[in-house]
Protein backbone atom coordinates (compact mmCIF):
# COMPACT_ATOMS: atom_id res chain seq x y z
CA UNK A 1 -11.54 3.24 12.78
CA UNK A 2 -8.18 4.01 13.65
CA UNK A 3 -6.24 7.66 12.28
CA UNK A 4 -2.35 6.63 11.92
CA UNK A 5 1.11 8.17 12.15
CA UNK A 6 3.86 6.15 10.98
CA UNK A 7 4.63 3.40 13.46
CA UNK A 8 6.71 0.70 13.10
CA UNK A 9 8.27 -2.26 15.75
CA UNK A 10 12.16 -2.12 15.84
CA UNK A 11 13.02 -5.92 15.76
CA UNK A 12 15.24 -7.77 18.05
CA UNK A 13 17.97 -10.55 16.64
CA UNK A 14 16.65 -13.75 16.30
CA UNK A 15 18.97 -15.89 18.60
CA UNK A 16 18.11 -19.22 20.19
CA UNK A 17 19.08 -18.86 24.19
CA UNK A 18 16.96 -20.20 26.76
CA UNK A 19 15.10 -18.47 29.33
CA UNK A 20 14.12 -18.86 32.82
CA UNK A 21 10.14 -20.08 32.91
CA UNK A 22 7.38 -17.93 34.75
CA UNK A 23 3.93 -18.08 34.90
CA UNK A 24 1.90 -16.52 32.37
CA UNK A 25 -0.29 -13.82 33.74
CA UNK A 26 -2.31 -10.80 32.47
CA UNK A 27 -2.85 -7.32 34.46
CA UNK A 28 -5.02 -4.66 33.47
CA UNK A 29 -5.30 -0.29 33.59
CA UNK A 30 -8.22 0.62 34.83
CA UNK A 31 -10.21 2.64 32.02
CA UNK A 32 -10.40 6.58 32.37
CA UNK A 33 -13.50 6.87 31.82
CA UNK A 34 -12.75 11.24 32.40
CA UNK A 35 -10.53 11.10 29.67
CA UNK A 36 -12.25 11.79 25.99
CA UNK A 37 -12.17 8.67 23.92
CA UNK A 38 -10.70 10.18 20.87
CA UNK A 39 -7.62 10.63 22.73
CA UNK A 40 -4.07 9.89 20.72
CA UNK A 41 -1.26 7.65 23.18
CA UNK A 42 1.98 5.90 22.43
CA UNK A 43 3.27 3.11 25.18
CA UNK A 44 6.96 4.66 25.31
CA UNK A 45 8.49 1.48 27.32
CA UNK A 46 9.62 0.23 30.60
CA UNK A 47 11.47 2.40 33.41
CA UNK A 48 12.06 0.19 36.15
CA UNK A 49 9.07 -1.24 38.08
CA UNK A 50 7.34 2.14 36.09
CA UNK A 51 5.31 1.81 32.68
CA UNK A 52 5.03 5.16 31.02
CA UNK A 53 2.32 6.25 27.86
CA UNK A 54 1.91 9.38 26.44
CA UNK A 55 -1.61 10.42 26.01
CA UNK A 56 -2.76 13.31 23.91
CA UNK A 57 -6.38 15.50 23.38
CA UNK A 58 -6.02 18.59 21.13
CA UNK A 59 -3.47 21.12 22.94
CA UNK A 60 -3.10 18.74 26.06
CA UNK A 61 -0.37 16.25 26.14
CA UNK A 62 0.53 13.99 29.30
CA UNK A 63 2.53 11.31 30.11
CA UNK A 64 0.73 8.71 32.50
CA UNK A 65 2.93 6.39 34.55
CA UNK A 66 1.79 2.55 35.91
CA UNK A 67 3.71 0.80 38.39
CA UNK A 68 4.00 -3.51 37.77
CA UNK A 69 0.54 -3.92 38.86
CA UNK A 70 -0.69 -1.76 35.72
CA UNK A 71 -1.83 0.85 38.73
CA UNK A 72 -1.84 4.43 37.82
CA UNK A 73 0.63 5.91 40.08
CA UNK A 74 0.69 10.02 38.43
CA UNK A 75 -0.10 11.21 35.41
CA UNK A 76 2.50 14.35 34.38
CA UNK A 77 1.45 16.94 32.31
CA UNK A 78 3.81 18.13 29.18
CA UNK A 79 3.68 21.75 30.15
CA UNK A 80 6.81 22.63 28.14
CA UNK A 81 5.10 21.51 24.44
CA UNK A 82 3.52 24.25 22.48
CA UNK A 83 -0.51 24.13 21.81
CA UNK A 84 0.19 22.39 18.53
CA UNK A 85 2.77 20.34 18.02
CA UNK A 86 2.81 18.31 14.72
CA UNK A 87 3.88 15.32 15.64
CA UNK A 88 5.37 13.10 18.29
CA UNK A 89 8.52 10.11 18.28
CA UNK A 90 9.62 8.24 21.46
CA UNK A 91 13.51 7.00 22.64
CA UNK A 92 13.09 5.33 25.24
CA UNK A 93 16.76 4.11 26.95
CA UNK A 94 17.28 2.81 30.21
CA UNK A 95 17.03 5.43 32.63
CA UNK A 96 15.16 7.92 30.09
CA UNK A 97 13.58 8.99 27.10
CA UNK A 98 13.46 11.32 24.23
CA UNK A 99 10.30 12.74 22.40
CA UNK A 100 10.97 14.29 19.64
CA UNK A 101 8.38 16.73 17.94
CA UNK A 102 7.82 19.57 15.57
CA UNK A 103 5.92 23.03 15.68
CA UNK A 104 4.96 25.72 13.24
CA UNK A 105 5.42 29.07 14.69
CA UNK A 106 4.22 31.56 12.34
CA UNK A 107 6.12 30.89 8.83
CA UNK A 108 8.68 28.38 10.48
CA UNK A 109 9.10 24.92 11.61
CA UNK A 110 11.12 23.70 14.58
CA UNK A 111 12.15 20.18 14.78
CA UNK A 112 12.97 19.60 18.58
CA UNK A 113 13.71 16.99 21.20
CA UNK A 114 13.45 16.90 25.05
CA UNK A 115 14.81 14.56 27.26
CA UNK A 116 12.43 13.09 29.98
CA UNK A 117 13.20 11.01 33.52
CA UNK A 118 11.91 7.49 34.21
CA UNK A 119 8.53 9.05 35.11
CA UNK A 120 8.03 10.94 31.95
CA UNK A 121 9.27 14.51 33.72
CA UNK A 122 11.32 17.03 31.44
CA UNK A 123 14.79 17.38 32.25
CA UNK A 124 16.29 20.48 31.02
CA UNK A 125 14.79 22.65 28.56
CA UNK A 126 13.64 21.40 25.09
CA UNK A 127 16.83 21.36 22.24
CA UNK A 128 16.29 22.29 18.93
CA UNK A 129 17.14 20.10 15.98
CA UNK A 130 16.80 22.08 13.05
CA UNK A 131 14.17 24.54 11.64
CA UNK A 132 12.89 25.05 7.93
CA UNK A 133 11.47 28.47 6.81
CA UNK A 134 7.77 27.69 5.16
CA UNK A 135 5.32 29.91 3.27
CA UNK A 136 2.13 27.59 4.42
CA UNK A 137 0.86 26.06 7.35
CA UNK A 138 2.87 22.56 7.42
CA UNK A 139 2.74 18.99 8.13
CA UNK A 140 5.30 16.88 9.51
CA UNK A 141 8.49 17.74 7.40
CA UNK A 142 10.87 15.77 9.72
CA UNK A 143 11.19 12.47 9.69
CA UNK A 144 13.65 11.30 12.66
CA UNK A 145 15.58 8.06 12.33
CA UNK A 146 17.03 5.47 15.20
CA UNK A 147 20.01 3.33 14.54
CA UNK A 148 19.21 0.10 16.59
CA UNK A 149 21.98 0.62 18.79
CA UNK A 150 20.47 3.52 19.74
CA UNK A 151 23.38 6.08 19.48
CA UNK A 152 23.13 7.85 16.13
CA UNK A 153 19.88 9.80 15.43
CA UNK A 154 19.50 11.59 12.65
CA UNK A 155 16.57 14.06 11.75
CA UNK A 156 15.65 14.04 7.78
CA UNK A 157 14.39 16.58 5.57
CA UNK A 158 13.15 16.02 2.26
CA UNK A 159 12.80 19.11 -0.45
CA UNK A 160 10.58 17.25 -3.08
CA UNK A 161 10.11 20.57 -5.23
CA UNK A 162 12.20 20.33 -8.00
CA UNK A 163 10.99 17.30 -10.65
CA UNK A 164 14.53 17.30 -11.89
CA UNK A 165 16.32 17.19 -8.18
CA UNK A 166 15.38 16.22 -4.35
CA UNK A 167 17.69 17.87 -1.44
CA UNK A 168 18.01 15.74 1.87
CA UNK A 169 19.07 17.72 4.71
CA UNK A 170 20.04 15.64 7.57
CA UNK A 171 21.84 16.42 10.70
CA UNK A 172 23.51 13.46 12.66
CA UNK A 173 23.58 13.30 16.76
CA UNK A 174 24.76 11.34 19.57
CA UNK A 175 22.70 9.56 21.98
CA UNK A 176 23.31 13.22 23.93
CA UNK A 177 22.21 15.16 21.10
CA UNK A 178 25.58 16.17 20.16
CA UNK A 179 25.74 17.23 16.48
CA UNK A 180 27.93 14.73 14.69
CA UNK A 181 27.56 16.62 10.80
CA UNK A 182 25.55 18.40 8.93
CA UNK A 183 24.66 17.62 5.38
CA UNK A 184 22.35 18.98 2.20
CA UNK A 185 22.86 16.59 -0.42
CA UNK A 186 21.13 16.69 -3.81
CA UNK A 187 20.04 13.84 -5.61
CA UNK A 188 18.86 13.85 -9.34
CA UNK A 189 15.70 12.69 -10.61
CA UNK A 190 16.37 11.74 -13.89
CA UNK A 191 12.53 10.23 -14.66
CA UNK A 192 9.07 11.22 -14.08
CA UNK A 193 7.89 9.23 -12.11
CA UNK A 194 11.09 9.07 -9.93
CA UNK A 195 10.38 8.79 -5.89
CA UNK A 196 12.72 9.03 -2.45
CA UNK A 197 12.04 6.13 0.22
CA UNK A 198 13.18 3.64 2.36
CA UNK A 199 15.12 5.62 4.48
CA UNK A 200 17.15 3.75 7.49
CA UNK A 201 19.72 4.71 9.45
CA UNK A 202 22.64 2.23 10.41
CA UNK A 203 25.12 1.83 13.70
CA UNK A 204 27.71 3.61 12.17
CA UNK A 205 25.56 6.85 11.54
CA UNK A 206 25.42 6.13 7.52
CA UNK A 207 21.65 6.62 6.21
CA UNK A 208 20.57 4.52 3.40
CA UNK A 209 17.48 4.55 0.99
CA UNK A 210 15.94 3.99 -2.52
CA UNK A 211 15.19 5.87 -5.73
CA UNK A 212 12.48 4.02 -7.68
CA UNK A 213 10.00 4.75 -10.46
CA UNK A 214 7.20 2.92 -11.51
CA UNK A 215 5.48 2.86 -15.56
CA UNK A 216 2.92 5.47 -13.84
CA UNK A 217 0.76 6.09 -11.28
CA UNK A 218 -0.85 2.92 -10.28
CA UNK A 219 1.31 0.73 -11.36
CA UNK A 220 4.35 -1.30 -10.25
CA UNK A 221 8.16 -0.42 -9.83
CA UNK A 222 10.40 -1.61 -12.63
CA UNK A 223 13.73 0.72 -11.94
CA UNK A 224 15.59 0.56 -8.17
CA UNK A 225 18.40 2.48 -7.62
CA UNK A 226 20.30 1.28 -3.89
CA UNK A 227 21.92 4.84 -2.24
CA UNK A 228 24.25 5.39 0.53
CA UNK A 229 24.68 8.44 2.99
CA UNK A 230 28.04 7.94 4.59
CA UNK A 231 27.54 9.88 8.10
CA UNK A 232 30.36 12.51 7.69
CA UNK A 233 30.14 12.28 4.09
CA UNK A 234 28.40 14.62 1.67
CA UNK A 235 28.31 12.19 -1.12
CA UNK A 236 25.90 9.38 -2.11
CA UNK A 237 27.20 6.60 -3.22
CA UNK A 238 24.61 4.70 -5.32
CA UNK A 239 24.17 1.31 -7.15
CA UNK A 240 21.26 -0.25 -9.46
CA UNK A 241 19.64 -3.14 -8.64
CA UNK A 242 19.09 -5.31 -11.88
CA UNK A 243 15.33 -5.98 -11.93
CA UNK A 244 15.56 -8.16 -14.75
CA UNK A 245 12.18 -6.93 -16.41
CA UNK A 246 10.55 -7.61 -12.92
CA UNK A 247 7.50 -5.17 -11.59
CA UNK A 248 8.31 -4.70 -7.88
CA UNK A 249 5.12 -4.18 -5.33
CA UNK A 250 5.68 -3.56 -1.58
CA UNK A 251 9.41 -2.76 -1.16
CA UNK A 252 11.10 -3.06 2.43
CA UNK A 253 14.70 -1.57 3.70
CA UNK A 254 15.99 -2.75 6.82
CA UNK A 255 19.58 -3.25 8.03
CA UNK A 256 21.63 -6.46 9.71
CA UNK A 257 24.23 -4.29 11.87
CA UNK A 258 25.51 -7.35 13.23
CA UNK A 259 26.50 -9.02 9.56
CA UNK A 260 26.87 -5.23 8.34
CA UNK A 261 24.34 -6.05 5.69
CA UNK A 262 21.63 -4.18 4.32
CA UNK A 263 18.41 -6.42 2.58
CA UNK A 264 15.99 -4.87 0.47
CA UNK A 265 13.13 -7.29 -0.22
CA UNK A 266 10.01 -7.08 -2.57
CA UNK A 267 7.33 -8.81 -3.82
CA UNK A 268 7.38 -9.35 -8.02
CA UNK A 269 5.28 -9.93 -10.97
CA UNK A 270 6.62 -10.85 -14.11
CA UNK A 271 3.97 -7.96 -16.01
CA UNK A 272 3.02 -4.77 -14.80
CA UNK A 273 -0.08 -5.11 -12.66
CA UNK A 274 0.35 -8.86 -12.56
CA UNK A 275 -0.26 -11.72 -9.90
CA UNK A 276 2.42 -11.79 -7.67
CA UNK A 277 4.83 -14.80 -8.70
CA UNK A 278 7.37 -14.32 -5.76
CA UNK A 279 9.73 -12.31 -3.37
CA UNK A 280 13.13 -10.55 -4.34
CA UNK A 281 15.48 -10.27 -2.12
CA UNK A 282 18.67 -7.63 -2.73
CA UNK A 283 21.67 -8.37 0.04
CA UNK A 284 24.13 -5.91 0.21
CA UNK A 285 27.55 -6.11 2.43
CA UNK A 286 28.36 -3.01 3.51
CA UNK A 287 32.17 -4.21 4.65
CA UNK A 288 32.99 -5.53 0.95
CA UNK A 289 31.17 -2.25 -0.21
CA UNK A 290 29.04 -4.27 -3.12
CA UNK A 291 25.74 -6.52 -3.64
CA UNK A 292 26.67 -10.07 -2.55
CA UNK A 293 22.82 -12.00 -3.67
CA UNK A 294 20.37 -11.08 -5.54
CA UNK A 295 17.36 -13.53 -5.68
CA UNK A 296 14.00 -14.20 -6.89
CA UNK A 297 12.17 -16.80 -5.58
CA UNK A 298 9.06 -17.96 -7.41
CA UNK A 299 6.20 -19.60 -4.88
CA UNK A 300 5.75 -23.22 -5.40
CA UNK A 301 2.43 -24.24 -5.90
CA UNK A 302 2.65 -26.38 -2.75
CA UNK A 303 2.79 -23.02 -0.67
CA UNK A 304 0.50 -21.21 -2.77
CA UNK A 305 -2.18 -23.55 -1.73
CA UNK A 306 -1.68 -22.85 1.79
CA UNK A 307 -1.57 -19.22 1.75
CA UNK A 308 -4.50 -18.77 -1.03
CA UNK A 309 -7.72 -18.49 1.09
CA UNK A 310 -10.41 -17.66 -1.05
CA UNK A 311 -8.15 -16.98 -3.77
CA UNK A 312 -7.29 -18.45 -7.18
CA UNK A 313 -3.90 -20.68 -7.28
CA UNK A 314 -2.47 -18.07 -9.48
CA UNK A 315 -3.75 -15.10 -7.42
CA UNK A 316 -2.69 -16.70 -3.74
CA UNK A 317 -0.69 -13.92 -2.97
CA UNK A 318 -1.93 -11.19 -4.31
CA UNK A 319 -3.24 -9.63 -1.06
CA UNK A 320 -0.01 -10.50 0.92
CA UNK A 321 2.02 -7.82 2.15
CA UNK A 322 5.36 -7.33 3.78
CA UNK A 323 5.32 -6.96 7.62
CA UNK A 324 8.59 -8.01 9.54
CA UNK A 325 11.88 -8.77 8.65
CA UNK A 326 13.77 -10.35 11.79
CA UNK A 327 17.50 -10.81 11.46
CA UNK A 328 19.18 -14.10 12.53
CA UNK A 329 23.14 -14.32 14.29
CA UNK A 330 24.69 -16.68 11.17
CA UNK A 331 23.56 -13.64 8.75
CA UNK A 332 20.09 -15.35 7.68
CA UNK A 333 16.61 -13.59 7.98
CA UNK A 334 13.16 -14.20 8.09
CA UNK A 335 10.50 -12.49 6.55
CA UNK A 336 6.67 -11.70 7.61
CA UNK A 337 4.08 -10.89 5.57
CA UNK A 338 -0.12 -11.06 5.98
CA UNK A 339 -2.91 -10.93 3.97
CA UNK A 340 -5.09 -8.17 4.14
CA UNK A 341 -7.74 -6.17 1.79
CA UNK A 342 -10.62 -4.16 1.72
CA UNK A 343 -14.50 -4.63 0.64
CA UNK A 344 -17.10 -2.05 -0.71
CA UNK A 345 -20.33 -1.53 0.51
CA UNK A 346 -21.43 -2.43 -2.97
CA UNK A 347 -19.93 -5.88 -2.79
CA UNK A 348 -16.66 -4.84 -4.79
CA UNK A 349 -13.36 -6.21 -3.67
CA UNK A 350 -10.28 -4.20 -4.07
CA UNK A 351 -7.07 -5.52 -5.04
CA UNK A 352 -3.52 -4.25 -5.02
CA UNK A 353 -3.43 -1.77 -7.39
CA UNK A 354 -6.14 0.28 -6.14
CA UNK A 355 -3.97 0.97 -3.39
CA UNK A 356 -0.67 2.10 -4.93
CA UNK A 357 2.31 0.22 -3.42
CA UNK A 358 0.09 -0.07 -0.51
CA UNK A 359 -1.56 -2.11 1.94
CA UNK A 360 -5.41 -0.97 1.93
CA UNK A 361 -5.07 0.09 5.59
CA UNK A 362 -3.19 3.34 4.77
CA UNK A 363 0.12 4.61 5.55
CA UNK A 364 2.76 3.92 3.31
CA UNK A 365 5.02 1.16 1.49
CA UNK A 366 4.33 -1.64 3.43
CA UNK A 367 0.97 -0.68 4.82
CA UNK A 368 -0.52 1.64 7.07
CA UNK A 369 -2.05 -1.65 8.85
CA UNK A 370 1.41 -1.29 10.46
CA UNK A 371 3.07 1.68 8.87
CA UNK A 372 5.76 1.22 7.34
CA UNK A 373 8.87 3.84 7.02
CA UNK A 374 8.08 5.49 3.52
CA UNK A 375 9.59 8.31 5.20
CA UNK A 376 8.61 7.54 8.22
CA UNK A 377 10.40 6.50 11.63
CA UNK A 378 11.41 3.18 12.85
CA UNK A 379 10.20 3.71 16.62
CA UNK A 380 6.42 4.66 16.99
CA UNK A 381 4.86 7.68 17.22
CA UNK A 382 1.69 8.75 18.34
CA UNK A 383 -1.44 7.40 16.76
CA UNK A 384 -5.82 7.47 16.92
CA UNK A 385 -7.52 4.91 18.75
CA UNK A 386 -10.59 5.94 16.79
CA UNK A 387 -11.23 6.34 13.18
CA UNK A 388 -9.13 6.34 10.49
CA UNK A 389 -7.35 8.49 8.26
CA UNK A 390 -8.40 6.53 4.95
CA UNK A 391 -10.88 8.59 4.16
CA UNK A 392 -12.55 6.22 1.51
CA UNK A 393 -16.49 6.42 2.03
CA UNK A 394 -16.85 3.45 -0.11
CA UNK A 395 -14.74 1.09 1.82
CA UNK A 396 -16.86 -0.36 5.10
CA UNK A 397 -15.65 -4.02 5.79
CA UNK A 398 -11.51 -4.40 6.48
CA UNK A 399 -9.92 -8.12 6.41
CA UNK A 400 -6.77 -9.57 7.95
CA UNK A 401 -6.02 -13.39 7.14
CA UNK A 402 -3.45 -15.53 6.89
CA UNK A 403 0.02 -14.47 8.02
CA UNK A 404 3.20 -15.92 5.84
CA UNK A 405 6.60 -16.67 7.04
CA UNK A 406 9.80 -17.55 4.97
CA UNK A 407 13.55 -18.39 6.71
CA UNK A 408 16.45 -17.39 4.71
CA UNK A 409 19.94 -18.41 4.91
CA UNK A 410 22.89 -15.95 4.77
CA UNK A 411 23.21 -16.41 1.23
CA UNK A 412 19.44 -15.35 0.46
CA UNK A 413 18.22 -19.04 -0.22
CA UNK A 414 14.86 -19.97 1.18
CA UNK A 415 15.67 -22.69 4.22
CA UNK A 416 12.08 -23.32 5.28
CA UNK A 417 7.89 -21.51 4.94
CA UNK A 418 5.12 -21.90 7.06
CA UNK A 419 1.36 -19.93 7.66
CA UNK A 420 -0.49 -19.50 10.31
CA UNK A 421 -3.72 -19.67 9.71
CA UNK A 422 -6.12 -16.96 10.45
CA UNK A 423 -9.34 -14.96 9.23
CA UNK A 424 -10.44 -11.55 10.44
CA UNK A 425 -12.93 -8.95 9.38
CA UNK A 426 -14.65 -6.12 10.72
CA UNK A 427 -17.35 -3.25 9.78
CA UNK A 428 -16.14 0.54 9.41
CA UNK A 429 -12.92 -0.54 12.14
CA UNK A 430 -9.70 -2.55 12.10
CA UNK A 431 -8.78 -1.73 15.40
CA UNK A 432 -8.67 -5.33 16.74
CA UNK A 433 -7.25 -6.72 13.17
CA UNK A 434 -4.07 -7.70 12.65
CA UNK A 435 -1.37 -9.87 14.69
CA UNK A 436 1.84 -8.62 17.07
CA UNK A 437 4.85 -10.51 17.88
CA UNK A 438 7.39 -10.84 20.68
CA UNK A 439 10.87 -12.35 20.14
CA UNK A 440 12.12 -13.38 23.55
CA UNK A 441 15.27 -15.07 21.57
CA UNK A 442 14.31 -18.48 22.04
CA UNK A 443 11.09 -18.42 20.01
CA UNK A 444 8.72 -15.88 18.44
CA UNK A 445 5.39 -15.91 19.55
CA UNK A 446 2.79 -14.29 17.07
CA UNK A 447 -0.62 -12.69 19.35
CA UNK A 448 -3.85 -12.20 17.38
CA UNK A 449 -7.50 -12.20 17.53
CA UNK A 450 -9.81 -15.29 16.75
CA UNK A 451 -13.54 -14.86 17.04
CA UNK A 452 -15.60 -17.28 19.74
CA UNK A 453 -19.48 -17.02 19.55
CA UNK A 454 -19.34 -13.41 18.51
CA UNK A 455 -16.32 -12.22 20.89
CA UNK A 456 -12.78 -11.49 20.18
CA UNK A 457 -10.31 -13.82 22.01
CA UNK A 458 -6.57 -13.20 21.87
CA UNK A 459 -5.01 -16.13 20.80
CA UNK A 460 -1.07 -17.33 20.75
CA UNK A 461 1.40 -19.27 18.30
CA UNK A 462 5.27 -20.12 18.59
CA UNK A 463 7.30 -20.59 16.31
CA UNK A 464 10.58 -22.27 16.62
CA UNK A 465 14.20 -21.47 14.45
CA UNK A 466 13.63 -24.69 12.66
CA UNK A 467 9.77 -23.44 11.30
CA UNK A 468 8.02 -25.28 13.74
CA UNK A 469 4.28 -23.56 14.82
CA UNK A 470 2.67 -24.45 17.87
CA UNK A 471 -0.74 -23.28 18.86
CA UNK A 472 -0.25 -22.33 23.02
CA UNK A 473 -3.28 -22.92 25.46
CA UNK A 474 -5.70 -20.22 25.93
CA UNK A 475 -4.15 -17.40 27.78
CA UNK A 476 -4.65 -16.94 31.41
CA UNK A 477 -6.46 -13.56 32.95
CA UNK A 478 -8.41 -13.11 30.01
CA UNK A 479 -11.37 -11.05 31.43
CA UNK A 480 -14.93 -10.80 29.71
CA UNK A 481 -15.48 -7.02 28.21
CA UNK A 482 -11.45 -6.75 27.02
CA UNK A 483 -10.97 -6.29 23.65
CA UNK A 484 -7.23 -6.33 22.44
CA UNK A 485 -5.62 -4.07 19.86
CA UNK A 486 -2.36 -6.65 19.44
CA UNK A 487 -0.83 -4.61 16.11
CA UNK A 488 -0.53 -1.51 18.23
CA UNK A 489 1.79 -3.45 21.42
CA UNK A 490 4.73 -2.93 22.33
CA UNK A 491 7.38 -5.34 23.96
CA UNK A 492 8.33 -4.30 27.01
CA UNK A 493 10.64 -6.98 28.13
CA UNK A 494 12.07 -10.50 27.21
CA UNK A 495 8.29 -12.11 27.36
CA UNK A 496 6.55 -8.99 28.56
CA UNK A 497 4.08 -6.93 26.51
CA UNK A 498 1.83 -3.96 26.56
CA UNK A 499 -0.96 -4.70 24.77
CA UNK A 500 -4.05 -1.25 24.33
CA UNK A 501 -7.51 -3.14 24.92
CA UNK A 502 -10.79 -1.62 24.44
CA UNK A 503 -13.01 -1.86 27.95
CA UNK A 504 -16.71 -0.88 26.85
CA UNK A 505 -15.37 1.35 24.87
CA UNK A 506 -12.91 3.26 26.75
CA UNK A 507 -8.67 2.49 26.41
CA UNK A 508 -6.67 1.00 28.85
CA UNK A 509 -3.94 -1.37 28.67
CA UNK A 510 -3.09 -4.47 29.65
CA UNK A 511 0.44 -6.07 30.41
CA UNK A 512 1.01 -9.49 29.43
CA UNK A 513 3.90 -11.72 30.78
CA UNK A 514 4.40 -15.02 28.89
């Protein structure tokens, strides 16, 4: 089973242009079968004709480099990183990247960044970010955000301490790593239970995130509190969002820099612990400085009989959670969510609550399944091909079903719904669970595993701006022996992906053009 970092896919607009058509066609890596199989990579993009991932076993780091035909033309070892580092982020722009990474050195923790060439070579010596003084031997303390535009990064520090107070430290750059400002900023926690997440950072270098607090531990939201971060600012401005006796499960953050909006969506019950009734939807407009919708829309019973599976009416959706949220050009969105959940050796099903504002595949609001940012970054980072990090003896069987998808217009109304239909399970791994998508601005086309006589087969869907789903012909290239990871791809290209694939047990990768 798989170990995770955060990881997250950075979403394209959702715009309706038309593309030149070209044959569908599949290439492959050849397995390493030298390399140990419990090695950690990241696919960090596309450099040219060049297609770089980082690879990582204990203290050695590396980044190999594949030309179009998925050919391995070097492989360069990181020879600058320390022994340890903590953890790894990739920025990959046209011509280069950046990793950035952290390292305890005795009692202190550097928060760095080096800049690499189109073949994954340092250039320059490593910068340093930041550093934090610590009495213990750390985890990742840094969390390092992207605007989408890819000029404003920010590394974040959270000082969780105090029960009564949290202190952000975050220091703004340029795309060069030029420090824009510096800022500690202190933010009261006036209740218990009070928590810091959600954190995103926007075009204009402002960082925004949420203070919540649930009844208690295992139980739902009912109190969201909407902050701001101006970027030269060392005030937050902050607003409530009226929850109207609503218990919130599965919160999301994401910004629309082209309609300057920011959306904060959720999944509701009406009583704490309850059977999810709907999805809430918070719009705020950044330009008029206030919250322009707020809406909660209740599931019709029409859709809860598609999405329910093996579930009750009333309980459809209680194994849904939030996935994607993909921004349309007139200011309207679409949302993502799946169905997954876990099953005991003993039989037992788990539901929601047993996960805590969770998906059961770990790694934060949102899910692990595909790690969402609850203090975590937008862009990747490095994560375990095998095993993972929930650590939960009693859990054995993982399942991945149906995936729903709800259009919004600009004013936060529902325009149109659909599912695609799916049903996945597997024993002690959910490596080839799950679904990926590519936007290549005329369509989106969802990529997931269906089972034929025993073997996983990746299949395709499309799905149109008006709703429409279309199930594509088998894809081409498919080779016997390939087993695709789809949630951990990354798009590469207009209708080009890099998809990890298991070969007889041993990673490679394949590229897929569609």
């Amino acid at each position: 089973m798989l170990k995770r970092t955060f990881y997250t896919i950075t979403f394209l607009s959702f715009t309706l242009i038309g593309f030149n058509s070209m044959a569908q066609k599949i290439m492959y890596s050849a397995p390493d079968r030298d390399e140990p199989r419990s090695s950690n990579f990241e696919v960090i993009g596309r450099f040219a004709n060049n297609y770089l991932i980082y690879k990582n076993y204990r203290n050695s780091y590396a980044i190999n480099v594949y030309d179009a035909h998925m050919k391995l033309v070097e492989k360069n070892n990181m020879d600058f990183l320390p022994d340890k580092i903590l953890g790894a982020t990739f920025l990959p722009y046209k011509d280069y990247s950046y990793m950035f990474y952290q390292y305890q050195k005795r009692n202190v923790v550097y928060s760095m960044a080096a800049k690499l060439d189109a073949k994954g070579k340092a250039i320059g010596s490593p910068i340093q970010l930041d550093t934090t003084s610590m009495g213990y031997t750390a985890n990742n303390i840094y969390t390092i955000l992207f605007s989408e535009n890819k000029e404003k990064i920010v590394s974040l520090k959270v000082n969780n301490k105090s029960d009564n107070f949290h202190i952000l430290k975050s220091v703004l750059f340029d795309k060069d790593l030029n420090q824009i400002h510096q800022s500690f900023v202190t933010v009261s926690m006036p209740e218990k239970h009070d928590f810091l997440f959600g954190f995103q950072l926007d075009n204009d270098g402002d960082l925004i995130f949420l203070r919540a607090v649930g009844t208690s531990q295992n139980n739902n939201i009912n109190k969201l509190n909407f902050m701001i971060k101006p970027a030269n600012s060392d005030e937050i401005a902050q607003s409530d969002i009226k929850v109207n006796k609503l218990f919130f499960d599965d919160i999301s953050v994401k910004i629309d820099n082209s309609n300057h909006t920011y959306l904060v969506s959720s999944f509701y019950s009406t009583q704490r612990r309850g059977n999810i009734e709907g999805l809430f939807c918070f719009l705020w407009d950044k330009t008029q400085g206030k919250a322009i919708k707020t809406n909660t829309g209740v599931f019709s019973e029409e859709l809860r009989t598609e999405a329910r599976g093996n579930n009750s009416l009333k309980a459809a959706f209680n194994d849904y959670y939030l996935r994607k949220v993909i921004f349309k050009q007139d200011g309207g969105y679409i949302i993502v969510a799946e169905s997954v959940y876990t099953s005991s050796r003993n039989g037992g099903m788990n539901n929601r609550w047993d996960y805590w504002n969770t998906s059961p595949y770990w790694g934060g609001v949102g899910g692990g399944f595909y790690a969402n940012d609850y203090y975590g970054n937008r862009y990747g980072s490095p994560w375990y091909p095998w095993g993972s990090n929930y650590n939960y003896s009693n859990i054995t069987r993982f399942y991945a079903d149906n995936i729903l998808i709800i259009s919004y217009d600009s004013t936060a109304q529902i325009e149109w719904t659909n599912i695609i239909a799916k049903s996945q399970y597997d024993d002690d791994t959910d490596n080839l669970l799950g679904y990926t998508t590519i936007n290549t601005g005329a369509d989106i086309r969802f990529l997931f595993n269906i089972q034929e006589r025993r073997n996983w087969v990746l299949n395709e869907q499309t799905l149109t701006g008006e709703g429409q789903l279309s199930r594509s012909p088998t894809l081409k290239g498919l080779e016997n022996n390939y087993e695709f990871m789809p949630r951990y791809a990354k798009q590469v290209g207009a209708k080009q992906i890099i998809v990890p694939c298991l070969y007889r047990g041993y990673v490679c990768f394949a590229k897929i053009d569609l």
